[in-house]
Protein backbone atom coordinates (compact mmCIF):
# COMPACT_ATOMS: atom_id res chain seq x y z
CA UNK A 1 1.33 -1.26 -15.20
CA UNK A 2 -1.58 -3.02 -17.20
CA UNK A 3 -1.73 -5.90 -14.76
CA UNK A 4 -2.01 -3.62 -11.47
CA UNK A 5 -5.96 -3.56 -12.21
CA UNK A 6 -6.28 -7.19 -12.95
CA UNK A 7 -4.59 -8.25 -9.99
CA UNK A 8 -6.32 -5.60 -7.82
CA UNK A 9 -9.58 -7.22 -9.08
CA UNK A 10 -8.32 -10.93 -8.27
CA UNK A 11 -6.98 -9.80 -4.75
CA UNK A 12 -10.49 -8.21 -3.69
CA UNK A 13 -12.24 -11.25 -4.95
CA UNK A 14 -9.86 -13.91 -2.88
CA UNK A 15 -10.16 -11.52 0.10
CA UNK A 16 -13.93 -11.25 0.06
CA UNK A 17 -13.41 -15.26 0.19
CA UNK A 18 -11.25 -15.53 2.99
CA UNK A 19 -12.96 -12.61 5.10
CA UNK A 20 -13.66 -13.30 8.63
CA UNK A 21 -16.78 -14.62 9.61
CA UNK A 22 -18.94 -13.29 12.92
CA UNK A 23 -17.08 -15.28 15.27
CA UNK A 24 -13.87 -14.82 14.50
CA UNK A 25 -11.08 -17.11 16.38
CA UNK A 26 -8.28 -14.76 18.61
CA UNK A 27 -5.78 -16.58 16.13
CA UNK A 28 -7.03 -15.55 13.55
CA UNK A 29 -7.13 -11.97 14.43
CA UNK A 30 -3.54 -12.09 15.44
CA UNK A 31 -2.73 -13.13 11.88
CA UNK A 32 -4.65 -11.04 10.14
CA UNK A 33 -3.15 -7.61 12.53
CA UNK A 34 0.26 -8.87 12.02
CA UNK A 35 0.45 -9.69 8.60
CA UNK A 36 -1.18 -6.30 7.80
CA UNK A 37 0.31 -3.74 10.10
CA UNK A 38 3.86 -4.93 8.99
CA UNK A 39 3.43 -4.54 5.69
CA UNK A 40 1.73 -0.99 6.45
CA UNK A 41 4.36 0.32 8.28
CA UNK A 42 7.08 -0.96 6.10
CA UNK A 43 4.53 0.89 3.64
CA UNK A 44 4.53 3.76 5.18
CA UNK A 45 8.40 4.12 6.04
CA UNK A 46 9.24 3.78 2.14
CA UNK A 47 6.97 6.87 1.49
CA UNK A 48 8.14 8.76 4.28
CA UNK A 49 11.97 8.35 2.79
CA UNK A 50 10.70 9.15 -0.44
CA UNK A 51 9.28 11.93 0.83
CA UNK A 52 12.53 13.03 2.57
CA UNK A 53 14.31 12.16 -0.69
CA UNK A 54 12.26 14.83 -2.51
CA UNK A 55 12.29 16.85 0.39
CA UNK A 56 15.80 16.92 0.00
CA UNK A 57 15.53 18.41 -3.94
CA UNK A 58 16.03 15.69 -5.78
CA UNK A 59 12.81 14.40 -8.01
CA UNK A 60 13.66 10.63 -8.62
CA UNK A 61 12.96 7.53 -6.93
CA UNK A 62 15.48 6.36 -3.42
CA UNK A 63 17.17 3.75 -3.57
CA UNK A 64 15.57 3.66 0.53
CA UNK A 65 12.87 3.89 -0.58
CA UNK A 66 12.66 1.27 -3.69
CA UNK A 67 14.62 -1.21 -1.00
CA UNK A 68 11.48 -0.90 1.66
CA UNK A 69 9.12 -1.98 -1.36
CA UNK A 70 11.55 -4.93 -2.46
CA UNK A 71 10.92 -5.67 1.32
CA UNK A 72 7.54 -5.67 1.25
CA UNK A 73 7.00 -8.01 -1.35
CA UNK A 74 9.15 -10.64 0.45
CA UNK A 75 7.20 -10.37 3.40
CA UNK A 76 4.28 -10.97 0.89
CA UNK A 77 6.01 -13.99 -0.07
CA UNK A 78 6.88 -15.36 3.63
CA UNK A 79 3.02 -15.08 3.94
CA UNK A 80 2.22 -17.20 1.49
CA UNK A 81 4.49 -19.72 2.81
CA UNK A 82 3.37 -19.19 5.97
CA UNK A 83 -0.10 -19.65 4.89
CA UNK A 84 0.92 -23.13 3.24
CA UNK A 85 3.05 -24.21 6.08
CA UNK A 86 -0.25 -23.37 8.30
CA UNK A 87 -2.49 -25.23 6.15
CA UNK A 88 -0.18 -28.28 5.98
CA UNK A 89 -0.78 -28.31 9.87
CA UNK A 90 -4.18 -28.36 9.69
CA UNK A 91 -4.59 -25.06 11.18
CA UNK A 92 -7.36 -23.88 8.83
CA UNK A 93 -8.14 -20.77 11.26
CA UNK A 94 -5.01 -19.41 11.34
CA UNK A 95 -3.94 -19.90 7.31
CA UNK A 96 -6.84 -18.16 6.56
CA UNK A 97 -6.43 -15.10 8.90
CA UNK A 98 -2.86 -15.28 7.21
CA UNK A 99 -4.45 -15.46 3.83
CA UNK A 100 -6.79 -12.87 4.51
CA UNK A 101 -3.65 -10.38 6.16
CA UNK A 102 -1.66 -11.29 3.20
CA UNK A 103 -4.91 -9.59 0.52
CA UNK A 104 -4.72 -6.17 2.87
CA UNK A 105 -0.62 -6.39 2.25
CA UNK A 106 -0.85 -7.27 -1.22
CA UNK A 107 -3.48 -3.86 -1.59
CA UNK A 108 -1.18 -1.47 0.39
CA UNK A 109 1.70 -2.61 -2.08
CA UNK A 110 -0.66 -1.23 -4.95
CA UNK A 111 -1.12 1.79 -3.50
CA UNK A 112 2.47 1.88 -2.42
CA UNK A 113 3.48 1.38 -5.42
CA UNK A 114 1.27 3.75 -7.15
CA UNK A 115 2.51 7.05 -4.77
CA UNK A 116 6.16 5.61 -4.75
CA UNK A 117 5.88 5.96 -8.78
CA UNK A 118 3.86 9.59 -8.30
CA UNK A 119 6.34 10.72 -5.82
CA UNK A 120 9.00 9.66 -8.00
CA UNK A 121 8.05 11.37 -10.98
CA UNK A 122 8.03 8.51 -13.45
């Protein structure tokens, strides 16, 4: 857990680089709403079964639950790739909406992370 705050502090400082400027392409927009609202609603569904699991009496973490996280990160990962792949293109625009997408995903998996573990009771 000690390098949650580090790497919160290094993913707010590469996302303040690769924020969108005034006049921001349509591209880029798409890339930046689809790499964050999947990763939100996987998010979101992996505290919803946790929810359910406790719900249900039983104070530890789901395996549901833990597998929507594991998810999460590889989407995190195919991001990144995606991001490179873009890049080797020469589609600047769209790598960094991508890039930019990928620092919202990487802060809902903190938080995720952080209620999954508070939900969980560990």
């Amino acid at each position: 857990m000690l390098f949650i705050i580090p790497l919160f502090i290094v993913v707010c400082v590469v996302a303040w680089l690769l924020r969108p400027q005034k006049d921001i392409a349509k591209p880029s927009k798409v890339a930046i709403l689809v790499t964050a609202v999947i990763s939100t609603v996987v998010a979101v569904a992996a505290v919803i079964f946790q929810l359910l699991h406790n719900a249900a009496g039983v104070v530890e973490v789901s395996d549901i639950s833990n597998t929507c996280f594991i998810i999460g990160l590889s989407l995190i990962g195919a991001y990144l790739l995606t991001s490179i792949v873009f890049v080797l293109m020469h589609k600047g625009k769209i790598a960094k909406g991508i890039g930019f997408g990928t620092c919202i995903a990487i802060v809902v998996s903190i938080v995720e992370l952080g209620l999954l573990e508070w939900l969980g009771g560990v």
